[in-house]
N, C-alpha and C. Protein backbone atom coordinates (compact mmCIF):
# COMPACT_ATOMS: atom_id res chain seq x y z
N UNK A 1 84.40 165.01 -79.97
CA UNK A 1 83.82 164.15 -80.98
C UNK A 1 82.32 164.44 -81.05
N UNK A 2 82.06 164.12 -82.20
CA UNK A 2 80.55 164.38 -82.30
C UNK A 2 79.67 163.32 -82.97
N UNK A 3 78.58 163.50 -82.23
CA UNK A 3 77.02 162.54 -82.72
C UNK A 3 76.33 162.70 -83.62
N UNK A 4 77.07 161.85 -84.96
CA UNK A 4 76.27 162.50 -86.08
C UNK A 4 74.74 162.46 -86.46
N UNK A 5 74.20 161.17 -85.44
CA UNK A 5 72.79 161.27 -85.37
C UNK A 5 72.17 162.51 -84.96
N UNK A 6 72.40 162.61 -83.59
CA UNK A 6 72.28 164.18 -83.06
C UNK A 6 72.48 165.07 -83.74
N UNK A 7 73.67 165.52 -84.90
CA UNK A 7 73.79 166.60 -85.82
C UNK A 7 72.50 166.54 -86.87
N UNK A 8 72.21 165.21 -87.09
CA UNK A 8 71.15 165.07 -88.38
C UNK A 8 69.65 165.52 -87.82
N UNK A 9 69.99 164.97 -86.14
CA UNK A 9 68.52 165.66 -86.00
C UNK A 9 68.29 166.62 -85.59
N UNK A 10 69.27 167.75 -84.96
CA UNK A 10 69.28 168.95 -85.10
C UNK A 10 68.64 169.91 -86.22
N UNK A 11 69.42 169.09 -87.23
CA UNK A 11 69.36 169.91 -88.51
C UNK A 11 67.45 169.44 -89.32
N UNK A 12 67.24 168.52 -88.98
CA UNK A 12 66.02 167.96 -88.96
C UNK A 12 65.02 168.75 -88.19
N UNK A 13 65.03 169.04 -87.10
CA UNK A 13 64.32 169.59 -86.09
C UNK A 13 64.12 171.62 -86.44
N UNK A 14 65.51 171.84 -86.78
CA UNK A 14 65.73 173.38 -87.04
C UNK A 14 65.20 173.32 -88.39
N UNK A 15 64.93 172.47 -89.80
CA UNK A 15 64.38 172.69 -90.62
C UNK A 15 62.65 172.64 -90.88
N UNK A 16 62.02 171.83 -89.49
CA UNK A 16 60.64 171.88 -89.51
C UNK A 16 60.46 173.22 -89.00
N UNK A 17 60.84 173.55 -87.65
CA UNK A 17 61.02 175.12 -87.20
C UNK A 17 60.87 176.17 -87.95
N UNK A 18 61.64 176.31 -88.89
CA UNK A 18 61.95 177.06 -90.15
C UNK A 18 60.77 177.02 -91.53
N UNK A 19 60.11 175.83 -91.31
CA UNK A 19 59.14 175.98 -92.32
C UNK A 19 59.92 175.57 -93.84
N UNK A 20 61.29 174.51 -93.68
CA UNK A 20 61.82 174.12 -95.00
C UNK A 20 62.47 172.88 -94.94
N UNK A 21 61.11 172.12 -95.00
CA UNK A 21 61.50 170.82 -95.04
C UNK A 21 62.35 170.43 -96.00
N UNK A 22 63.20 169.05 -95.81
CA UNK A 22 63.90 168.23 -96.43
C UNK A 22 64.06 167.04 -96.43
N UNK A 23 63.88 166.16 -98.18
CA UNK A 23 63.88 165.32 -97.41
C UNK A 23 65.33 164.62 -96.87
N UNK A 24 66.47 164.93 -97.26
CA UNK A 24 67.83 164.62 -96.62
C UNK A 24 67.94 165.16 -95.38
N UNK A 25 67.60 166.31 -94.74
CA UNK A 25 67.94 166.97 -93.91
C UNK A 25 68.66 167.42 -93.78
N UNK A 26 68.76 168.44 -95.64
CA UNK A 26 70.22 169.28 -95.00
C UNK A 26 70.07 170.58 -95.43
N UNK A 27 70.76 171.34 -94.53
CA UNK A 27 71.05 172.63 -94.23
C UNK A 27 70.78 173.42 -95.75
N UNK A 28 70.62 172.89 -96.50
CA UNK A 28 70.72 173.73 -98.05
C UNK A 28 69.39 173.82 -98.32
N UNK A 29 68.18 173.38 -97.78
CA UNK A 29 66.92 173.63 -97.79
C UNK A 29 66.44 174.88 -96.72
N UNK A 30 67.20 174.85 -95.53
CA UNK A 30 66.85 175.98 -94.83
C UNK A 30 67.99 177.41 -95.83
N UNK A 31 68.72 177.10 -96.18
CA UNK A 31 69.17 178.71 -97.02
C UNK A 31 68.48 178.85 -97.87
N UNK A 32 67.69 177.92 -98.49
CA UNK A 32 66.91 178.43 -100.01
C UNK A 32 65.81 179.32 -99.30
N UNK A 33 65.28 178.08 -98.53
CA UNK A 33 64.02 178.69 -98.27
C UNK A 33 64.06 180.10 -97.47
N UNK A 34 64.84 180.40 -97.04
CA UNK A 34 65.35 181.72 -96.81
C UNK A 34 65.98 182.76 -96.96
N UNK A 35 66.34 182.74 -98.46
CA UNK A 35 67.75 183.33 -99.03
C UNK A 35 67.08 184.85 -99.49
N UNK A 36 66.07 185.42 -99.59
CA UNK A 36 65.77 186.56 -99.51
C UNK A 36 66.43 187.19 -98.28
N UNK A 37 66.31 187.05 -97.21
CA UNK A 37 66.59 188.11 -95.77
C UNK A 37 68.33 187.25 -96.21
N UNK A 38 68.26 186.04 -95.95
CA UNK A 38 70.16 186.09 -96.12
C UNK A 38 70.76 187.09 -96.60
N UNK A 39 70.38 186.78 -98.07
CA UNK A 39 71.42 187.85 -98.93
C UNK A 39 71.18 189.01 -98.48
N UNK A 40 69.82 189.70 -98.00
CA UNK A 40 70.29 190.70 -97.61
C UNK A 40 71.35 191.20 -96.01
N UNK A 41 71.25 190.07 -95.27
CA UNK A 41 72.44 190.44 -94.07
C UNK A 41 73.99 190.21 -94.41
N UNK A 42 73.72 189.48 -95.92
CA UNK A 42 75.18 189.34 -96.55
C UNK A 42 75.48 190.40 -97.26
N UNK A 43 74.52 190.88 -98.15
CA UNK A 43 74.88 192.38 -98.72
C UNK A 43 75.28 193.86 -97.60
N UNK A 44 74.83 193.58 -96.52
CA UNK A 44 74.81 194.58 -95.64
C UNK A 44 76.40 194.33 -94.56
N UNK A 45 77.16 193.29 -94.66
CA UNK A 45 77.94 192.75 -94.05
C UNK A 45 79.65 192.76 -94.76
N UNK A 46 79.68 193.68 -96.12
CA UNK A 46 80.87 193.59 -96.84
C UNK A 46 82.14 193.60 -96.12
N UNK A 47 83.45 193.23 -96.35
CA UNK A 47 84.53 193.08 -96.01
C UNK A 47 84.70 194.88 -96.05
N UNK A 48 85.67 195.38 -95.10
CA UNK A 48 86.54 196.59 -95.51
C UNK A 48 87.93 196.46 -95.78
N UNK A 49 88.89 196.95 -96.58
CA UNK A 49 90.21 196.65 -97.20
C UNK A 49 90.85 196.41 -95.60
N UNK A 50 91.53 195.60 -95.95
CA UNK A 50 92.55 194.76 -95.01
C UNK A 50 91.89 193.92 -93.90
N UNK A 51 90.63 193.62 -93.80
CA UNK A 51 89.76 192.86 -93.00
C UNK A 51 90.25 191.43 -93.06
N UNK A 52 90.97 190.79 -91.95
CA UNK A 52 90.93 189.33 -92.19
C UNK A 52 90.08 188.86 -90.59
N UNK A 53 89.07 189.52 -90.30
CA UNK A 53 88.51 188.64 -89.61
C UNK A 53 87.06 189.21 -89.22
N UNK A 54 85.90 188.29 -88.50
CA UNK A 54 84.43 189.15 -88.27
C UNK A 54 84.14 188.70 -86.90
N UNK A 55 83.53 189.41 -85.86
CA UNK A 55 82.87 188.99 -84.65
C UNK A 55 81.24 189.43 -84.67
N UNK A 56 80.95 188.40 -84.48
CA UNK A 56 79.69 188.21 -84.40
C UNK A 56 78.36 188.33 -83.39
N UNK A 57 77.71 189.12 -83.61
CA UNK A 57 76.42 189.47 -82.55
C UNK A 57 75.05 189.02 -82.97
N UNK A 58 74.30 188.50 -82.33
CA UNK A 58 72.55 188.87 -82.56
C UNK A 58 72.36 189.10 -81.55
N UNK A 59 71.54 190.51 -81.82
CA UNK A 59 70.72 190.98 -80.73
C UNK A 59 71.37 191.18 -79.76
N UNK A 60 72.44 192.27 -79.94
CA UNK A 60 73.31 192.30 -78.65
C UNK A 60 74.19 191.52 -77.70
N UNK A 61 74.25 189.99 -78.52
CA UNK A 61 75.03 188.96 -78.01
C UNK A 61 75.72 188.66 -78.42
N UNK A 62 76.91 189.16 -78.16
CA UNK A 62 78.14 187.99 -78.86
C UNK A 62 77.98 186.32 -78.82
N UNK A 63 78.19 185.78 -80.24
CA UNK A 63 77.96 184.40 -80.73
C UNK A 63 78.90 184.13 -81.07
N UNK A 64 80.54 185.14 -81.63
CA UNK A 64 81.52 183.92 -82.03
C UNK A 64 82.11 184.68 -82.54
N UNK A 65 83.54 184.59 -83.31
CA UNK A 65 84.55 185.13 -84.08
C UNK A 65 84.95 184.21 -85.06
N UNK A 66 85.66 184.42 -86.25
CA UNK A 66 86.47 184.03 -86.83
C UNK A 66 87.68 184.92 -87.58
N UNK A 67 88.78 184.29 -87.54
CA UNK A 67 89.71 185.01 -87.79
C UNK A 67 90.76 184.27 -89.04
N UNK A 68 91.07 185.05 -89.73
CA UNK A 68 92.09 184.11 -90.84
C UNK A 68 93.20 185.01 -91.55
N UNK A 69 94.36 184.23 -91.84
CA UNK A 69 95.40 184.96 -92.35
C UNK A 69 95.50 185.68 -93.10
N UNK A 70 94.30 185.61 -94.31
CA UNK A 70 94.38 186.42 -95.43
C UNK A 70 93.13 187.17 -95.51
N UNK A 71 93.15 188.18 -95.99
CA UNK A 71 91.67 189.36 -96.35
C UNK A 71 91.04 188.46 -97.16
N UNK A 72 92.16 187.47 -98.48
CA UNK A 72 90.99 187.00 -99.24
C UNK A 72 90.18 185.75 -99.07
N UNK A 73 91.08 185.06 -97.75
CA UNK A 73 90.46 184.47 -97.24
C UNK A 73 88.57 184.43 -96.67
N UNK A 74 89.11 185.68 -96.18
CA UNK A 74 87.82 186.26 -95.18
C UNK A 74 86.74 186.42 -96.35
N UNK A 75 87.15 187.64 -97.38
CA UNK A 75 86.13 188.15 -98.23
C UNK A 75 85.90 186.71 -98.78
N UNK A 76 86.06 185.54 -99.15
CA UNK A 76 85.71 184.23 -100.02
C UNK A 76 84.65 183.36 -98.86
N UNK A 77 84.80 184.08 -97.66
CA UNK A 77 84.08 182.86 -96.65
C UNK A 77 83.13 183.73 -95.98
N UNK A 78 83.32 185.24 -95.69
CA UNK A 78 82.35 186.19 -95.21
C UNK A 78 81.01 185.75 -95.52
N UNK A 79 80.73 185.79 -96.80
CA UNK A 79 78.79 185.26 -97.03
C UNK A 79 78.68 184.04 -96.24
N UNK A 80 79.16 182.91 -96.61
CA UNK A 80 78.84 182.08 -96.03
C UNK A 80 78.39 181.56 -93.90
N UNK A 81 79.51 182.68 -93.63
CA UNK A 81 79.60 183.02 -91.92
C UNK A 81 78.33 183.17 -91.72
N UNK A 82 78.41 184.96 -92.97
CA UNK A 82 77.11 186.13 -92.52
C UNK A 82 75.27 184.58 -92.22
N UNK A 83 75.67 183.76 -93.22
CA UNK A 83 74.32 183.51 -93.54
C UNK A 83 73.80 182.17 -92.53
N UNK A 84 75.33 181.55 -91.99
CA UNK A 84 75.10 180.50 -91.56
C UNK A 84 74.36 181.30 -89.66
N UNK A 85 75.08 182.52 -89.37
CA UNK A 85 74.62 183.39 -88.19
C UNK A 85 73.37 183.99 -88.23
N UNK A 86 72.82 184.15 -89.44
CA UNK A 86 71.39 185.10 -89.74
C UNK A 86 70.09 183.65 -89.50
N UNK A 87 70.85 182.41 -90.08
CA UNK A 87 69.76 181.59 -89.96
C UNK A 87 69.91 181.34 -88.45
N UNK A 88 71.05 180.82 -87.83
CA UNK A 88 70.36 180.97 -86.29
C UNK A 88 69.65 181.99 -85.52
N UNK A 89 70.18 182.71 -85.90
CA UNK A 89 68.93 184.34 -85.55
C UNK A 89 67.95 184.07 -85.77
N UNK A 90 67.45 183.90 -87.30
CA UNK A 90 65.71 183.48 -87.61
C UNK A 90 65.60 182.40 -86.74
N UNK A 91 65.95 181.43 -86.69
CA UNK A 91 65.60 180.37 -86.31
C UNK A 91 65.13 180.39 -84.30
N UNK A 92 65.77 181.62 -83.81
CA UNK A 92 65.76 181.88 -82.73
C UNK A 92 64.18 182.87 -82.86
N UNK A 93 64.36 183.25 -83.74
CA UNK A 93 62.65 183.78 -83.95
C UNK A 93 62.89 185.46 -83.67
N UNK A 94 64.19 186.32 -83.87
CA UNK A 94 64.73 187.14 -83.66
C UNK A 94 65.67 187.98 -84.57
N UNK A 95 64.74 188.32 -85.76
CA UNK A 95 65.56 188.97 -86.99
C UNK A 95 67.15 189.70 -86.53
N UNK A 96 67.90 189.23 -86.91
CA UNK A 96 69.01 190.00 -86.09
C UNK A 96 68.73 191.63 -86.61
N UNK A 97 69.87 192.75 -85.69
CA UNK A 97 69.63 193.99 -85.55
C UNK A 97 70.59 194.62 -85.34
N UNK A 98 70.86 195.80 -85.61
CA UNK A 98 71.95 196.37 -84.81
C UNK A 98 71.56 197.21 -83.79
N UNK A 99 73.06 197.27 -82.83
CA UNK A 99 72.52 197.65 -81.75
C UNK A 99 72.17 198.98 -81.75
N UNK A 100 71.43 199.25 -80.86
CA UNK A 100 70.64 200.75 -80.80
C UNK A 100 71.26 202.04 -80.16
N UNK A 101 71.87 202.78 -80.95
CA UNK A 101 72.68 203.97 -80.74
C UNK A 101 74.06 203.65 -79.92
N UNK A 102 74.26 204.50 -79.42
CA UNK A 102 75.42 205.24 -79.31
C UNK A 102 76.13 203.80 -77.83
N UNK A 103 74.74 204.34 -76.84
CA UNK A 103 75.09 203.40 -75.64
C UNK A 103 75.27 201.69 -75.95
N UNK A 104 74.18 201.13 -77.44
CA UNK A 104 73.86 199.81 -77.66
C UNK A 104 75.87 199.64 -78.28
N UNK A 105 76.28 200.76 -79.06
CA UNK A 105 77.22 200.00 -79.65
C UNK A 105 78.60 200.10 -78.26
N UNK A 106 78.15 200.74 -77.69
CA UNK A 106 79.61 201.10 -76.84
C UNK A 106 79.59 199.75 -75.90
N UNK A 107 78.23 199.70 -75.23
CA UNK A 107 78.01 197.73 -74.32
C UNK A 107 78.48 196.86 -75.17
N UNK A 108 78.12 196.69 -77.17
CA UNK A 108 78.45 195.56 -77.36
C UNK A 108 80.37 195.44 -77.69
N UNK A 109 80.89 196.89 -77.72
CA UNK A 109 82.25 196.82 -77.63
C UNK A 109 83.08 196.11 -76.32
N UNK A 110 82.22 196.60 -75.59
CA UNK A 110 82.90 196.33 -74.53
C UNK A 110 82.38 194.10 -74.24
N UNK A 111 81.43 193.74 -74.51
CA UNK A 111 81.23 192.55 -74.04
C UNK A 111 82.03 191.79 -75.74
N UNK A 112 82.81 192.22 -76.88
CA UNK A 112 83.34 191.92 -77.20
C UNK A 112 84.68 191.85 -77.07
N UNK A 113 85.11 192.96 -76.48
CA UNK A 113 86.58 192.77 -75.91
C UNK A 113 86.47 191.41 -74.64
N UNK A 114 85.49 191.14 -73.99
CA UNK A 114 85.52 190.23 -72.99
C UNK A 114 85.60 189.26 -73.67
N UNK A 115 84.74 188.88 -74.36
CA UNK A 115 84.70 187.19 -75.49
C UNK A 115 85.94 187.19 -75.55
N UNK A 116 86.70 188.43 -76.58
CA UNK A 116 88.10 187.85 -76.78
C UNK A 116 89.04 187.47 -76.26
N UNK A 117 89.06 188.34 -75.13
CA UNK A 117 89.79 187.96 -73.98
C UNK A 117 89.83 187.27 -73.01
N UNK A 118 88.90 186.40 -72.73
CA UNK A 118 88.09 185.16 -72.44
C UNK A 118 89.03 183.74 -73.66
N UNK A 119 88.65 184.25 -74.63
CA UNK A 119 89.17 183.44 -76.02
C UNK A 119 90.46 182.97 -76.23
N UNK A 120 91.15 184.45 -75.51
CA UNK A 120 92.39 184.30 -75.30
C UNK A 120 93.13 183.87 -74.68
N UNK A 121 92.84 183.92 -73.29
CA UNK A 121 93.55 183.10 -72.44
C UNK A 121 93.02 182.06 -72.27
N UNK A 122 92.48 181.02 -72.97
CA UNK A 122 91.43 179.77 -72.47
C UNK A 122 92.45 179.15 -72.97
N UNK A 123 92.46 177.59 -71.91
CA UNK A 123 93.55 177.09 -72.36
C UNK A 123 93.32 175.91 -73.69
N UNK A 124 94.66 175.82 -73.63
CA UNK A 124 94.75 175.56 -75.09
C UNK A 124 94.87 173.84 -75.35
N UNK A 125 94.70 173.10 -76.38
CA UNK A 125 95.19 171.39 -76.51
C UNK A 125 95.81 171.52 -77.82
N UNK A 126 96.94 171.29 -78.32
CA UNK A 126 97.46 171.35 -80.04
C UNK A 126 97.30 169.37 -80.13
N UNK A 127 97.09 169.49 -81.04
CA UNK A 127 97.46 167.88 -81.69
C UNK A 127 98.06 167.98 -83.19
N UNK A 128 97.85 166.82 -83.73
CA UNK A 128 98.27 167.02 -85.07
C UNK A 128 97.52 167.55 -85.93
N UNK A 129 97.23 167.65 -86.99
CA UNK A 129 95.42 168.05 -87.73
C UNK A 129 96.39 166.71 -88.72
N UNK A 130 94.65 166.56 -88.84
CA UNK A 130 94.36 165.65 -90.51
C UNK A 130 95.46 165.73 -91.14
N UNK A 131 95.36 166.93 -91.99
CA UNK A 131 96.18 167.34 -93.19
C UNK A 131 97.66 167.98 -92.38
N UNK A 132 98.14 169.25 -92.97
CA UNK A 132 98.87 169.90 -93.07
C UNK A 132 99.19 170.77 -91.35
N UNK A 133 99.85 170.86 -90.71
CA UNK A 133 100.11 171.72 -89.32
C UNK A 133 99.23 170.80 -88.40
N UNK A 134 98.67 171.84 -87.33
CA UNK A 134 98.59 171.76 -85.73
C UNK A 134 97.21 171.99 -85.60
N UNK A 135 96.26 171.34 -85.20
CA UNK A 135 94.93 171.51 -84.71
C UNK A 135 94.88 172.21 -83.33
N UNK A 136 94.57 173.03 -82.89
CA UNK A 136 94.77 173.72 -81.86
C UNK A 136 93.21 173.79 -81.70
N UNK A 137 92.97 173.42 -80.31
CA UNK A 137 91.33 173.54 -79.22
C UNK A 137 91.34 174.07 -77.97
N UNK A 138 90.60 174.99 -78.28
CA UNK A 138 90.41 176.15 -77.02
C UNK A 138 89.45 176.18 -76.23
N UNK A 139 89.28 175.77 -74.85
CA UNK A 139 87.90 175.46 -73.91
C UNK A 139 87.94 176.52 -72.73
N UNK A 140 87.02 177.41 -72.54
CA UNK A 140 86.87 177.84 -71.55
C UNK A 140 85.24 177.89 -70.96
N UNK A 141 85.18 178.68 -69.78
CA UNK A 141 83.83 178.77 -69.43
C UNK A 141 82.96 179.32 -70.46
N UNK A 142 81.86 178.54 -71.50
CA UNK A 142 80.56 179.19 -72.05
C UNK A 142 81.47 179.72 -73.71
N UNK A 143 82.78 179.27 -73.56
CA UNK A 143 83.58 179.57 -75.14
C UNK A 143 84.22 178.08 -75.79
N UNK A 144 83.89 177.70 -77.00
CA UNK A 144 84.78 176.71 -77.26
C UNK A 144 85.35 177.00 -78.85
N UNK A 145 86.45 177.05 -78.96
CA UNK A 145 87.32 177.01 -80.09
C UNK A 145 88.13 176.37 -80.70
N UNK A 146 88.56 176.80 -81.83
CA UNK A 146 89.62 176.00 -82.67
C UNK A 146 90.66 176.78 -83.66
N UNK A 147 91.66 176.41 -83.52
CA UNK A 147 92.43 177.06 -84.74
C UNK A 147 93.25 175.75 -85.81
N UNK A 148 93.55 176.33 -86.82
CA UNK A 148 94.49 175.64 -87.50
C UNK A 148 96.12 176.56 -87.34
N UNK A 149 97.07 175.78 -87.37
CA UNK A 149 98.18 176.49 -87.33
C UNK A 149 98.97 175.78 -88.09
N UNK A 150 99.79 176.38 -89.12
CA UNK A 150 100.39 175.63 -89.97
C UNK A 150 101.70 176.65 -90.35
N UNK A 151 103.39 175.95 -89.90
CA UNK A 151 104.46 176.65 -89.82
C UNK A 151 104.29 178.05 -88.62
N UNK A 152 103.99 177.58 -87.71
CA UNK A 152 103.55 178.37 -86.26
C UNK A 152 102.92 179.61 -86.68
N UNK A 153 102.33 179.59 -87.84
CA UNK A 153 101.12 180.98 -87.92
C UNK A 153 99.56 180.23 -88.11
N UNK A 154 98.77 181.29 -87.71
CA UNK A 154 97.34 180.79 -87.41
C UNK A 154 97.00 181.29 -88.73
N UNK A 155 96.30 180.08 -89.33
CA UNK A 155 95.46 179.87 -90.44
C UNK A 155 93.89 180.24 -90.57
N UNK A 156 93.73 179.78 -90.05
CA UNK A 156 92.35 180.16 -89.04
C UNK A 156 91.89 179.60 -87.55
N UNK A 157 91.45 180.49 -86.85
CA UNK A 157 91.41 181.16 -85.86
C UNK A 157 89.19 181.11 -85.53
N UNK A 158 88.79 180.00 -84.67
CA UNK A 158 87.26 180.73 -84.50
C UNK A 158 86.68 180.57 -82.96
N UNK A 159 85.62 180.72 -82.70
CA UNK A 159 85.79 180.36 -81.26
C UNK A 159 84.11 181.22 -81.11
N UNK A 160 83.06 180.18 -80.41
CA UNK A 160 81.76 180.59 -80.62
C UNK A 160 81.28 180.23 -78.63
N UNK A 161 80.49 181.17 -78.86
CA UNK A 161 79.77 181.08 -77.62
C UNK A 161 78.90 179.49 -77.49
N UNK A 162 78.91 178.79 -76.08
CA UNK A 162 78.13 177.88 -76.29
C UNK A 162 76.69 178.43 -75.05
């Protein structure tokens, strides 16, 4: 469960940081005020044919996955991922990057196969969801996730570093 005071002042706190105040305090003042570098880590971030899912790095760190049943799923929600990950990057004060040659991409392969597999065997809680299927929550050491499952296939699938 969550503290929606605490969420408001998060988002309060990360928008003075950022240099884009609001006065609601919401998250749609820090994308404006930043939507130059967004769009460009969203333009640089396209889907490839049959892609239904993205794992995520700044700066050599895995931050999270998401995964979903359909490509068009992915390609309809991809910008939004790319931009909501680029502002924690800025906001960390750390333009994200890719990693640096040959050795940077082969370490971050390998500490992504760990996330997942970490991801994977973490155990699991199903309940009902809201709507439609199975809320499924995944806790392990420094990983916490969630899926939707609806007629025992995963709908979506995410799971972020804490």
């Amino acid at each position: 469960m969550s503290d929606q005071a605490e969420v408001w002042d998060d988002i309060a706190q990360k928008s003075s940081r950022m240099n884009a105040a609001s006065p609601t305090s919401a998250m749609e003042s820090i994308f404006s005020a930043h939507a130059a570098p967004l769009d460009s880590f969203v333009a640089r971030c396209a889907p490839v044919d049959g892609q239904v899912g993205a794992l995520f790095a700044v700066n050599g760190v895995i931050v999270g996955f998401d995964l979903f049943d359909k490509t068009s799923t992915l390609r309809r929600v991809l910008p939004k991922l790319v931009r909501s990950v680029a502002v924690e990057a800025l906001d960390a004060g750390a333009p994200p990057k890719a990693p640096g040659g040959a050795a940077g991409t082969t370490l971050l392969r390998a500490q992504a196969a760990q996330f997942l597999a970490v991801a994977a065997k973490a155990p699991q809680h199903r309940a009902a969801a809201l709507g439609l299927g199975e809320d499924l929550r995944l806790t392990a050491p420094h990983i916490a996730g969630a899926a939707l499952i609806s007629d025992e296939r995963v709908v979506h699938l995410s799971a972020f570093a804490l």
